[in-house]
C-alpha atoms as a PDB file:
ATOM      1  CA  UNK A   1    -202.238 140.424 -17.755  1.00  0.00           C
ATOM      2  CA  UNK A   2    -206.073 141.351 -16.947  1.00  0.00           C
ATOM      3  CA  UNK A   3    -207.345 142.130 -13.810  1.00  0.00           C
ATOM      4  CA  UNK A   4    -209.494 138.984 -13.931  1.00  0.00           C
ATOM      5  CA  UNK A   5    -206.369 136.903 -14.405  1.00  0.00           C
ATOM      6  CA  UNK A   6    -204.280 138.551 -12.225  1.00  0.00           C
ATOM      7  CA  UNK A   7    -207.013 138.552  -9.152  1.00  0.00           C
ATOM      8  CA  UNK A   8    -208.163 135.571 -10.078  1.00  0.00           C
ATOM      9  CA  UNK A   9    -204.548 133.374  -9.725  1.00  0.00           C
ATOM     10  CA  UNK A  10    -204.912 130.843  -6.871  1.00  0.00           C
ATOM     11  CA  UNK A  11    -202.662 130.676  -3.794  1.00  0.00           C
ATOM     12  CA  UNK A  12    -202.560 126.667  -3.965  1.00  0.00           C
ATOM     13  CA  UNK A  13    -200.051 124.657  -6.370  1.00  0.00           C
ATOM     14  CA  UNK A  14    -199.636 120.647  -6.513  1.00  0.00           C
ATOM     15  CA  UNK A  15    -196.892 119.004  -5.385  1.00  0.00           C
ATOM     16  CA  UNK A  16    -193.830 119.720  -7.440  1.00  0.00           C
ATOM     17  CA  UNK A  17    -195.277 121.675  -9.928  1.00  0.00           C
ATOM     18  CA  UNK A  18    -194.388 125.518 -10.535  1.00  0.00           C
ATOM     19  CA  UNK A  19    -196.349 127.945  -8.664  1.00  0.00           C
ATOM     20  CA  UNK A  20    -198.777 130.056 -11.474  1.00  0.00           C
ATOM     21  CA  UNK A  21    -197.360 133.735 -12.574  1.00  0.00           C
ATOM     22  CA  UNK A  22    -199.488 136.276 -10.859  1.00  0.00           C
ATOM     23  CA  UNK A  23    -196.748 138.857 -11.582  1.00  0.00           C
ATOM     24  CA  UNK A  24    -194.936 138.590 -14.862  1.00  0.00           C
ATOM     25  CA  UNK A  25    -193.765 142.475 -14.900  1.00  0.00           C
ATOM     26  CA  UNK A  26    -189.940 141.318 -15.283  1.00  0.00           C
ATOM     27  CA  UNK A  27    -188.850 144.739 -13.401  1.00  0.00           C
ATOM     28  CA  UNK A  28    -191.226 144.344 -10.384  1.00  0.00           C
ATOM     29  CA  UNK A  29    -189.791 141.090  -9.811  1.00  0.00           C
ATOM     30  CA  UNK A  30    -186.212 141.623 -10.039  1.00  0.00           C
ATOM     31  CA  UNK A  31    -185.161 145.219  -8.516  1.00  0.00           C
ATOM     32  CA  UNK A  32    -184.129 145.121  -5.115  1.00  0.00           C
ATOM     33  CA  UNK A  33    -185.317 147.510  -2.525  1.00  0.00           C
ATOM     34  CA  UNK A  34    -182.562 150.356  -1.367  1.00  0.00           C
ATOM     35  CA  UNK A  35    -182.121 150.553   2.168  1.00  0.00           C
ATOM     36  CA  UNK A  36    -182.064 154.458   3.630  1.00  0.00           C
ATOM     37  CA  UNK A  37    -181.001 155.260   6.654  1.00  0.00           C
ATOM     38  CA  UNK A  38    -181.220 159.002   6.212  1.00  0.00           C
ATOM     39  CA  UNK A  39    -184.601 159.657   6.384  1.00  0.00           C
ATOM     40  CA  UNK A  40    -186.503 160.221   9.771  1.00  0.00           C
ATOM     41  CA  UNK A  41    -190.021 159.227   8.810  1.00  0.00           C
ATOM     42  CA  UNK A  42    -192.719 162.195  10.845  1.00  0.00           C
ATOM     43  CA  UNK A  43    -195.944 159.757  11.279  1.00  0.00           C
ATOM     44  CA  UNK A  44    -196.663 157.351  14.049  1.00  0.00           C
ATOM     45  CA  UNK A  45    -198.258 153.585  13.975  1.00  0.00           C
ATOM     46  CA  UNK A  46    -201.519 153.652  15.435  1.00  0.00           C
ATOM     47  CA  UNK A  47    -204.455 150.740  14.964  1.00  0.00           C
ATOM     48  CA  UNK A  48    -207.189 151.736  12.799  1.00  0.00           C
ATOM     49  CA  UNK A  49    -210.311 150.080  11.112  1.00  0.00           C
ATOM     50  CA  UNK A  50    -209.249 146.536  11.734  1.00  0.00           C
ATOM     51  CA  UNK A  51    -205.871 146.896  11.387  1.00  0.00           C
ATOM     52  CA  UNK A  52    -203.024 146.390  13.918  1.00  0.00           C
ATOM     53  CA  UNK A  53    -200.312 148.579  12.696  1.00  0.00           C
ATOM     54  CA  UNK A  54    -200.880 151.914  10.676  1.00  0.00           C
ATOM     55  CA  UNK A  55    -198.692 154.656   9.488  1.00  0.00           C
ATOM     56  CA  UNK A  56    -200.305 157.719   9.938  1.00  0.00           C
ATOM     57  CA  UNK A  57    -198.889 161.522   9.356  1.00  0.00           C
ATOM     58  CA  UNK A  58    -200.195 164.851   9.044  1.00  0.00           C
ATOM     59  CA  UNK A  59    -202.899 166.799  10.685  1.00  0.00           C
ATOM     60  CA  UNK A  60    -205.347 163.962  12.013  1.00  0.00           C
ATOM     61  CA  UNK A  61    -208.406 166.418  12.185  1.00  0.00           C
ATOM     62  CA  UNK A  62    -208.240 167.349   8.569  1.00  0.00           C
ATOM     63  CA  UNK A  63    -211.225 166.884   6.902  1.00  0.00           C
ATOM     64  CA  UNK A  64    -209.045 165.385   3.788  1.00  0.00           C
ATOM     65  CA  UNK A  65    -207.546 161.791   4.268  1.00  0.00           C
ATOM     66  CA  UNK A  66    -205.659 159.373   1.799  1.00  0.00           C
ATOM     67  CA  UNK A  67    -205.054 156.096   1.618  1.00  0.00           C
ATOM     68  CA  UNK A  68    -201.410 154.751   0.926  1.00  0.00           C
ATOM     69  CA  UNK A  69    -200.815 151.129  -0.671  1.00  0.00           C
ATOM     70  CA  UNK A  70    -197.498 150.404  -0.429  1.00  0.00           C
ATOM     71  CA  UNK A  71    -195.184 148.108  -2.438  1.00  0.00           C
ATOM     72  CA  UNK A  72    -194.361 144.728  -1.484  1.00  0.00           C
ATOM     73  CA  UNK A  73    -191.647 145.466   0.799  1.00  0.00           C
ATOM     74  CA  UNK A  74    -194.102 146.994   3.053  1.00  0.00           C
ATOM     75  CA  UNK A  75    -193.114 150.113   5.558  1.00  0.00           C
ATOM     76  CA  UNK A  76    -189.866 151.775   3.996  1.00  0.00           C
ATOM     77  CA  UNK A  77    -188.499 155.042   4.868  1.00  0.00           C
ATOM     78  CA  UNK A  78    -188.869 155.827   0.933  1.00  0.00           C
ATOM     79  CA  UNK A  79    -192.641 154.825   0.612  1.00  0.00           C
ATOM     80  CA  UNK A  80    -193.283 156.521   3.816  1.00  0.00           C
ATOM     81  CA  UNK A  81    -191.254 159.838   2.914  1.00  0.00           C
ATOM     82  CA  UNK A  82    -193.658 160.091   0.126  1.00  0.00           C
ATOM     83  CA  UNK A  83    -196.687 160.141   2.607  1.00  0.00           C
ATOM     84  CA  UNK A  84    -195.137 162.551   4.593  1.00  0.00           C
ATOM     85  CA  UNK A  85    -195.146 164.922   1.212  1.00  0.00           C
ATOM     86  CA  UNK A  86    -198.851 164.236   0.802  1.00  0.00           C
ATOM     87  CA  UNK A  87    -199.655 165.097   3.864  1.00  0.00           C
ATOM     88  CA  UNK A  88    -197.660 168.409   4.110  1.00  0.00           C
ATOM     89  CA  UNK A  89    -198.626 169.610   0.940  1.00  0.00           C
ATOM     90  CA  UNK A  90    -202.281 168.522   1.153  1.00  0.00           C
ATOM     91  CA  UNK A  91    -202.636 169.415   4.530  1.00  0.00           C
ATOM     92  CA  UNK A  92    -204.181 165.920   4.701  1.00  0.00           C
ATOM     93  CA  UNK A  93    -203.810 163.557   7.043  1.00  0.00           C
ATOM     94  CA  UNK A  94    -202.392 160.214   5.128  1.00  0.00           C
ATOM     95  CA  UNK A  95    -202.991 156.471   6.391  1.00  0.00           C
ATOM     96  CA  UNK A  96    -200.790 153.616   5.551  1.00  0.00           C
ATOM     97  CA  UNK A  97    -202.055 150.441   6.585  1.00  0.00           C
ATOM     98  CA  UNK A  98    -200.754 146.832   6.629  1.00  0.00           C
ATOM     99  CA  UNK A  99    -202.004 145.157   4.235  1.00  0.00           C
ATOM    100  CA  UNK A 100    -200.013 142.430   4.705  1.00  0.00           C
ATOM    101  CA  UNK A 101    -200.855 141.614   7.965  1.00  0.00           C
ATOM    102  CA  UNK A 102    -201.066 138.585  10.026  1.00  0.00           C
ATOM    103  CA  UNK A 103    -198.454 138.191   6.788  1.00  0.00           C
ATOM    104  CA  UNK A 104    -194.775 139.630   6.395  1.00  0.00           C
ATOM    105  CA  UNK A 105    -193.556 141.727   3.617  1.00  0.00           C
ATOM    106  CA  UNK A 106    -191.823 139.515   0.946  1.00  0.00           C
ATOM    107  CA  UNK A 107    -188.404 139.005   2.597  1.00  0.00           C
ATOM    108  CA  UNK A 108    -185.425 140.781   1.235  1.00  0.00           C
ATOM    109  CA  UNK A 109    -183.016 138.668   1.331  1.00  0.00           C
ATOM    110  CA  UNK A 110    -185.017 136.371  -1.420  1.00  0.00           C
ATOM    111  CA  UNK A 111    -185.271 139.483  -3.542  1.00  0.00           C
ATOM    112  CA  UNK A 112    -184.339 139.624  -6.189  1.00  0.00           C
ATOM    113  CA  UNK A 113    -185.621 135.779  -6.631  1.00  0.00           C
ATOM    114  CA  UNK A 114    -182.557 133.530  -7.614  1.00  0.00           C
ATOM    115  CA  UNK A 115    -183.674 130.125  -7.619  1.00  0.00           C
ATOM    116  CA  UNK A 116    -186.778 128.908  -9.042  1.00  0.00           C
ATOM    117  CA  UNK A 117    -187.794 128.162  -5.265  1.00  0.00           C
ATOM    118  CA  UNK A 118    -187.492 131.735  -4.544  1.00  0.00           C
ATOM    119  CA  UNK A 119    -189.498 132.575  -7.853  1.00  0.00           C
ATOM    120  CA  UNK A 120    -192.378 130.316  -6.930  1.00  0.00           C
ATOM    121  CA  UNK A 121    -192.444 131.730  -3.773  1.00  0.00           C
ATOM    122  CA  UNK A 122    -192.879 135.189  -4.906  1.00  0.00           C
ATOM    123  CA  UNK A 123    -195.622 134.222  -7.105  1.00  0.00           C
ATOM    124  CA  UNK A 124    -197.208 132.681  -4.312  1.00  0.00           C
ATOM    125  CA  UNK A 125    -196.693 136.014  -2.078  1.00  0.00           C
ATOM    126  CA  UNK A 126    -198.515 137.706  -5.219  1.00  0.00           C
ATOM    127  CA  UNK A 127    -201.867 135.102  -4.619  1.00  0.00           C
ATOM    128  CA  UNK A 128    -201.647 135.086  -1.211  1.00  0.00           C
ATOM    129  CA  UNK A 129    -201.049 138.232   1.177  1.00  0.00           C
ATOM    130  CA  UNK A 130    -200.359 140.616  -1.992  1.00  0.00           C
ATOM    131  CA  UNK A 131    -203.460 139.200  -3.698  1.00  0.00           C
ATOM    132  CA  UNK A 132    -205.084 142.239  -5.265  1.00  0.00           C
ATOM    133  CA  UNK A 133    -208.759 141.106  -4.191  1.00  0.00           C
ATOM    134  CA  UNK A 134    -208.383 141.109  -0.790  1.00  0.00           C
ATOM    135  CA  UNK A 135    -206.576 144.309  -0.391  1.00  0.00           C
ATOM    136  CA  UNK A 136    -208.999 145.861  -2.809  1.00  0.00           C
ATOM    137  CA  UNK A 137    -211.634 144.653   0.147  1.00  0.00           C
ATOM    138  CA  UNK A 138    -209.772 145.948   2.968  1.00  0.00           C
ATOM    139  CA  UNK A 139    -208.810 149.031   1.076  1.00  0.00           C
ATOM    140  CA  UNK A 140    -212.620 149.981   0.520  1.00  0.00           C
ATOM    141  CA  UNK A 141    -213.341 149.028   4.219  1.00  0.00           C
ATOM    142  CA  UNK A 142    -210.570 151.435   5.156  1.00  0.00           C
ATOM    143  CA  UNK A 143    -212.231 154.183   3.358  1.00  0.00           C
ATOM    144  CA  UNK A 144    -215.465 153.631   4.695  1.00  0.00           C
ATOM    145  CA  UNK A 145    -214.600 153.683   8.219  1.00  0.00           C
ATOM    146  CA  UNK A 146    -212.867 157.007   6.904  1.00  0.00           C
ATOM    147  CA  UNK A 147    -216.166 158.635   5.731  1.00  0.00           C
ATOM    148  CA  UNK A 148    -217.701 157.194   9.004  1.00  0.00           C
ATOM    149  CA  UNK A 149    -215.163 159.405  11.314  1.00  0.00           C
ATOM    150  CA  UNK A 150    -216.288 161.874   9.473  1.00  0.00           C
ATOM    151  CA  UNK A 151    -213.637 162.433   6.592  1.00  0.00           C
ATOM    152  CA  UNK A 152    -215.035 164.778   3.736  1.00  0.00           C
ATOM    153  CA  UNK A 153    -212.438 164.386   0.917  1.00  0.00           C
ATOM    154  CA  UNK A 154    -211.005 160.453   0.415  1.00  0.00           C
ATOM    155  CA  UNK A 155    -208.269 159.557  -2.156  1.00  0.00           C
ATOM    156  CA  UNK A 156    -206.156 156.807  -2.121  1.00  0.00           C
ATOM    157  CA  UNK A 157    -202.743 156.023  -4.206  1.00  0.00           C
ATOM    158  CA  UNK A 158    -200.929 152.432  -4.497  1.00  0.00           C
ATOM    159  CA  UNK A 159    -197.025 151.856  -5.687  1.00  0.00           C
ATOM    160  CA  UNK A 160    -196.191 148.625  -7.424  1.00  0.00           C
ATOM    161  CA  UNK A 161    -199.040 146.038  -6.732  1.00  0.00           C
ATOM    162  CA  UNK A 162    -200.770 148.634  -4.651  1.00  0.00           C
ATOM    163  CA  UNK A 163    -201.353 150.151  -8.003  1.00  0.00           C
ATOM    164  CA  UNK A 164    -203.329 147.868  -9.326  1.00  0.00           C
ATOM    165  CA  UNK A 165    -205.583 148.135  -5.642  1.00  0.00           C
ATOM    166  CA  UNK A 166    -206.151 151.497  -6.265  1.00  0.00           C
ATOM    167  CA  UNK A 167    -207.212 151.433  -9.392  1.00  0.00           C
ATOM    168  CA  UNK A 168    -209.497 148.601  -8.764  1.00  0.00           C
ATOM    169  CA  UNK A 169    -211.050 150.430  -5.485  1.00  0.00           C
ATOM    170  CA  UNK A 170    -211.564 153.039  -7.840  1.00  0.00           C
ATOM    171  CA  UNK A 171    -214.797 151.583  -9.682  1.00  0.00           C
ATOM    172  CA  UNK A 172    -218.360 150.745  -8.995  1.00  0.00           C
ATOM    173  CA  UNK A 173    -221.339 152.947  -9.256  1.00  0.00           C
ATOM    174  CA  UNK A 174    -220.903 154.142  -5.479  1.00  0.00           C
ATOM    175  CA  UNK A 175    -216.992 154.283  -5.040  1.00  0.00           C
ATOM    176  CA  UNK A 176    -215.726 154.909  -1.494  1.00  0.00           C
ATOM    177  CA  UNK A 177    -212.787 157.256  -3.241  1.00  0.00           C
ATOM    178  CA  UNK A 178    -213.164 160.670  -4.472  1.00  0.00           C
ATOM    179  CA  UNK A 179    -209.910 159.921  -6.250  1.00  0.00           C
ATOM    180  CA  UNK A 180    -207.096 157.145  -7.101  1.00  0.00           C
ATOM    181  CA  UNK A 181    -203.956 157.101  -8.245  1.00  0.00           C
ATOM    182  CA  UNK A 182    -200.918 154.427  -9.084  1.00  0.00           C
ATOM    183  CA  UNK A 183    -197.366 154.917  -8.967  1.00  0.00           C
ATOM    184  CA  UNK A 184    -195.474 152.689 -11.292  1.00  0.00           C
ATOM    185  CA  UNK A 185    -198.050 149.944 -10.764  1.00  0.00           C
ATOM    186  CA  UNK A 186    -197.430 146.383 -11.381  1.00  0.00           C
ATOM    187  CA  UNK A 187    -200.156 144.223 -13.354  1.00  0.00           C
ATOM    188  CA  UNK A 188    -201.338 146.832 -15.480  1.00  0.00           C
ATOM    189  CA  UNK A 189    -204.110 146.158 -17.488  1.00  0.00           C
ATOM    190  CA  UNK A 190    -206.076 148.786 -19.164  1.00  0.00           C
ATOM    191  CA  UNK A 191    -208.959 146.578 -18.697  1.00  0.00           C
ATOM    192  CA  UNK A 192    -209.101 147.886 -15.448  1.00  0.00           C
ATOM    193  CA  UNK A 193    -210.416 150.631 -16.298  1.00  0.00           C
ATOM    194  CA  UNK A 194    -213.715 149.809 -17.776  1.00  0.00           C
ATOM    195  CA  UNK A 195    -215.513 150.462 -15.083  1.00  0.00           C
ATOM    196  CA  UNK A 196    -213.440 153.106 -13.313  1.00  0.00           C
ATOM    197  CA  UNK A 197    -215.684 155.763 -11.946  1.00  0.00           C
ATOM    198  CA  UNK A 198    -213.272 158.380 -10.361  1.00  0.00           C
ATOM    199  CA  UNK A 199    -210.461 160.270 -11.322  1.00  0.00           C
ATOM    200  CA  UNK A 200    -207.306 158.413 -11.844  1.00  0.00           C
ATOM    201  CA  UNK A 201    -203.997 159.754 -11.292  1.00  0.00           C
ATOM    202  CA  UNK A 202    -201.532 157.869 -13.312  1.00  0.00           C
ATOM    203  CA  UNK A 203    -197.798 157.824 -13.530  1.00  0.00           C
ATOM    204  CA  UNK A 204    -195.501 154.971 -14.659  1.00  0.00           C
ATOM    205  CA  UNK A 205    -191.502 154.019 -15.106  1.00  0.00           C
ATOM    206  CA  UNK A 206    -190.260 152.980 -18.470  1.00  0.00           C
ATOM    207  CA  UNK A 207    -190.470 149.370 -17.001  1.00  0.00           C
ATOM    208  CA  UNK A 208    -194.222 149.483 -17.350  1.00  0.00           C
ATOM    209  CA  UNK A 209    -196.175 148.108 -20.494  1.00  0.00           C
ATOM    210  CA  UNK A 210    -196.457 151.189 -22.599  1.00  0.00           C
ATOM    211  CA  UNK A 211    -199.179 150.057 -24.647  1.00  0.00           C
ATOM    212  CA  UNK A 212    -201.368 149.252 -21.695  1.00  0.00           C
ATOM    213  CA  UNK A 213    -200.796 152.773 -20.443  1.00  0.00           C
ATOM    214  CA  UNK A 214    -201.788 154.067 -23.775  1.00  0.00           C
ATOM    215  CA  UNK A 215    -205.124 152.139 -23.649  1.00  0.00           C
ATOM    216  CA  UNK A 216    -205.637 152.982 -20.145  1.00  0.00           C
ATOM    217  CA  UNK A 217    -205.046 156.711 -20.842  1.00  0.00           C
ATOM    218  CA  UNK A 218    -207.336 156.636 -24.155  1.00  0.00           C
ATOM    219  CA  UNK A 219    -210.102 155.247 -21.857  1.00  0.00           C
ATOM    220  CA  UNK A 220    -210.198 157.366 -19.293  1.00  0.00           C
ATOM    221  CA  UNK A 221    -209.681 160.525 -21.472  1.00  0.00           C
ATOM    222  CA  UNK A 222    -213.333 159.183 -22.637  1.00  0.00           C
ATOM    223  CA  UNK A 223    -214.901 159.283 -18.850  1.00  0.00           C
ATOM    224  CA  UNK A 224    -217.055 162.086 -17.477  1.00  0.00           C
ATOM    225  CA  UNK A 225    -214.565 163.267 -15.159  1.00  0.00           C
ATOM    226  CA  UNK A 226    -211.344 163.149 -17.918  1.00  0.00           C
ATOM    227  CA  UNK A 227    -210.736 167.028 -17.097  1.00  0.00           C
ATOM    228  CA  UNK A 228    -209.842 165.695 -13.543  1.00  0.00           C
ATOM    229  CA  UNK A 229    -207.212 163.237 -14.831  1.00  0.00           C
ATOM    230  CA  UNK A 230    -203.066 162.945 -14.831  1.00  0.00           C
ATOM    231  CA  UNK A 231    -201.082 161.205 -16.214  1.00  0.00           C
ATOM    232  CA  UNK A 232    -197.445 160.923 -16.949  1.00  0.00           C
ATOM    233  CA  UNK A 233    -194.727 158.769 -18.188  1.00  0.00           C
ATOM    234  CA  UNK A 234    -191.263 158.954 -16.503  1.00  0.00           C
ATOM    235  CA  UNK A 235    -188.436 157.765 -19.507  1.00  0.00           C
ATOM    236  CA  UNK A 236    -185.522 157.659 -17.198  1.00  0.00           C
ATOM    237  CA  UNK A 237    -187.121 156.070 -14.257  1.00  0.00           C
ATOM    238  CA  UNK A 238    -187.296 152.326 -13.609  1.00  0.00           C
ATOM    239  CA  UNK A 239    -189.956 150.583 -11.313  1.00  0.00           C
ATOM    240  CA  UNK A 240    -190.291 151.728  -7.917  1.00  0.00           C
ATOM    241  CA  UNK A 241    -187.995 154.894  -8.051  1.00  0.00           C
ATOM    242  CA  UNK A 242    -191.033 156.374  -5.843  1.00  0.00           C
ATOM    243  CA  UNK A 243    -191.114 153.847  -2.881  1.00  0.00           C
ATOM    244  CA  UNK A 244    -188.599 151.243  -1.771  1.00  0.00           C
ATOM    245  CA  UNK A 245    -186.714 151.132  -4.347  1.00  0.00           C
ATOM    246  CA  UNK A 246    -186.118 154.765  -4.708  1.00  0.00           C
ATOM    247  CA  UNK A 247    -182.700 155.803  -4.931  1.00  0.00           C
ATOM    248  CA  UNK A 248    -182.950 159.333  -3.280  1.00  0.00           C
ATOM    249  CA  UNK A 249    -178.896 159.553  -3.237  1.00  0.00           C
ATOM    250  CA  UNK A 250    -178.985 159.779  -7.031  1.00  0.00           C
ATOM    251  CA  UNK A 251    -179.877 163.111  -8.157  1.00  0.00           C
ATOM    252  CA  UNK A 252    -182.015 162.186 -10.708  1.00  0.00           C
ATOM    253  CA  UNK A 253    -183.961 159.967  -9.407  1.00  0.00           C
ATOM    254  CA  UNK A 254    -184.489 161.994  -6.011  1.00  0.00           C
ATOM    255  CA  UNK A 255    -185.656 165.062  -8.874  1.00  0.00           C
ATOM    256  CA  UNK A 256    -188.654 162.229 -10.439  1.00  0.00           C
ATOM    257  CA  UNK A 257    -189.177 161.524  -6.710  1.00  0.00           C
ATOM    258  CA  UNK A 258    -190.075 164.884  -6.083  1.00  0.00           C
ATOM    259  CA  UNK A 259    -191.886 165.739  -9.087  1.00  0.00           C
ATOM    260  CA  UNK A 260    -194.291 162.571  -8.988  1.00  0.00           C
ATOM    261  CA  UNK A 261    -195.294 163.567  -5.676  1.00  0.00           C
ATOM    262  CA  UNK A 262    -195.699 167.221  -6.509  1.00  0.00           C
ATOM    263  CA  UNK A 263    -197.861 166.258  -9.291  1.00  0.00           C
ATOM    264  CA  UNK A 264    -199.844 163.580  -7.019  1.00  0.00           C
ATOM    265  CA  UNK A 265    -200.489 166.106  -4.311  1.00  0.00           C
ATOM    266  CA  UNK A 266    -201.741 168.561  -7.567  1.00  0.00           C
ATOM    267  CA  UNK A 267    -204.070 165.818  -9.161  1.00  0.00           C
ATOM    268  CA  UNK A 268    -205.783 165.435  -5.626  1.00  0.00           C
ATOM    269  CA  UNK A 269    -206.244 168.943  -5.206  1.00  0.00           C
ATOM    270  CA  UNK A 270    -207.845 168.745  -8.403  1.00  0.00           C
ATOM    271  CA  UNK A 271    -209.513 165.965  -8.332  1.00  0.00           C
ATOM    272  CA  UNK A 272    -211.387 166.988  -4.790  1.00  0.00           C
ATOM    273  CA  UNK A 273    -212.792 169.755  -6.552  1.00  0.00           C
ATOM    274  CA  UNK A 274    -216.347 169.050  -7.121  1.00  0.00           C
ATOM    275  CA  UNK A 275    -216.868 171.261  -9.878  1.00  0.00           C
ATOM    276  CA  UNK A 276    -213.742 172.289 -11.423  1.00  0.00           C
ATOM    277  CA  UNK A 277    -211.275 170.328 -13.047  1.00  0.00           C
ATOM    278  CA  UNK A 278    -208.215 171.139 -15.265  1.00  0.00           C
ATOM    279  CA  UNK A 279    -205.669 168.638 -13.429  1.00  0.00           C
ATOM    280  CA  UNK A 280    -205.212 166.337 -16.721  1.00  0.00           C
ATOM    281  CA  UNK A 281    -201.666 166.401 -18.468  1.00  0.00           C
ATOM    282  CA  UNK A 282    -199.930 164.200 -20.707  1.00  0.00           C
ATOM    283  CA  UNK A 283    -196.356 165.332 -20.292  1.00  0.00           C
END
């Protein structure tokens, strides 16, 4: 699906009718989210550039911030474990905003979707308060109210849908982003990249379209900044194993857990480097 048709789907739907696919990764609409109960997340909720509720964590006086999109399920002790790693090894401080809000999170007990009711209605949650345009909006206002506190270095990284924000707050002649990446994103087009004009960070599940990710990789390896690049596909992992749907009680996926963040945290570091690279892989 291209970026034009996926931001483009409308929220409205006759009477009767079938609501339009926004979302036809099979994966993204059918795993459930795993509930954890073990991990103490370290941030706080704070309001911030518009929004009501924020996660925050790490060192609020760095001079290095990042963005975190999360996944449709919104706040989960997974998603925000991962922030916690950004922000501890990028000594960074790491926002999380609601990006949902006035909206809820699609509801868990509908997911997985059963009934075409329930299908519809995801759809709909995927053109309405998971539409990619107006996050990418209110994702690019975050940052800017960043760089107006006076944050130096500004990435930002999505899971799921929030994948596809990043990657589309990533372009533009005058991007607000030093850096993006995506975490098993949803929607992947490599047509989103065309006009992607910072470093992209890049790291999918077998559940992703592999031939998109090829294209998307092959473009990017063209761009000025393709030194500054990484990008990896995970075989064994399905979509989401690095935010709500993480299993971090299996050992394997708690290992790709650990090494997608290790290798995020690395492709920032890179990436903020203004003239230096040497962060791209293919592994």
């Amino acid at each position: 699906m291209s970026a034009a048709s996926a931001i483009g789907a409308g929220t409205g739907t006759p009477a009767g009718s079938r609501a339009a696919v926004v979302n036809a990764n099979p994966a993204c609409c059918s795993i459930p989210p795993v509930l954890s109960s073990n991990y103490v997340p370290k941030g706080k909720f704070i309001k911030y550039a518009g929004f009501e509720k924020v996660y925050v964590t790490g060192p609020e006086k760095s001079d290095t911030a990042i963005v975190s999109v999360y996944d449709i399920f919104g706040f989960f002790p997974q998603t925000e474990q991962g922030a916690d790693i950004l922000a501890t090894t990028l000594n960074a401080v790491v926002y999380m905003p609601d990006f949902f809000e006035p909206n809820e999170p699609f509801p868990i007990d509908k997911f997985p979707p059963k009934s075409d009711e329930d299908k519809d209605d995801l759809q709909r949650f995927f053109a309405g308060p998971a539409k990619p345009e107006k996050a990418v909006d209110n994702l690019i206002r975050f940052g800017k109210s960043l760089r107006e506190d006076g944050k130096i270095k500004v990435g930002a990284y999505g899971m799921c849908w929030g994948g596809k924000v990043t990657i589309l707050a990533g372009s533009g002649e005058t991007p607000v982003f030093d850096a993006v990446g995506a975490l098993h994103p949803a929607m992947l087009s490599a047509d989103d990249a065309n006009d992607l004009s910072v470093p992209l960070g890049l790291f999918i599940s077998k559940d992703e379209p592999i031939e998109e990710y090829e294209k998307m990789v092959d473009k990017i390896s063209h761009k000025p900044f393709a030194e500054k690049n990484a990008y990896k596909l995970y075989p064994t992992m399905f979509h989401g194993w690095a935010a709500a749907r993480a299993n971090l009680d299996d050992p394997e996926n708690k290992k790709q857990f650990e090494d997608v963040y290790a290798r995020l945290s690395t492709f920032f570091t890179g990436a903020f480097e203004k003239n230096r690279g040497g962060t791209q892989a293919s592994l």
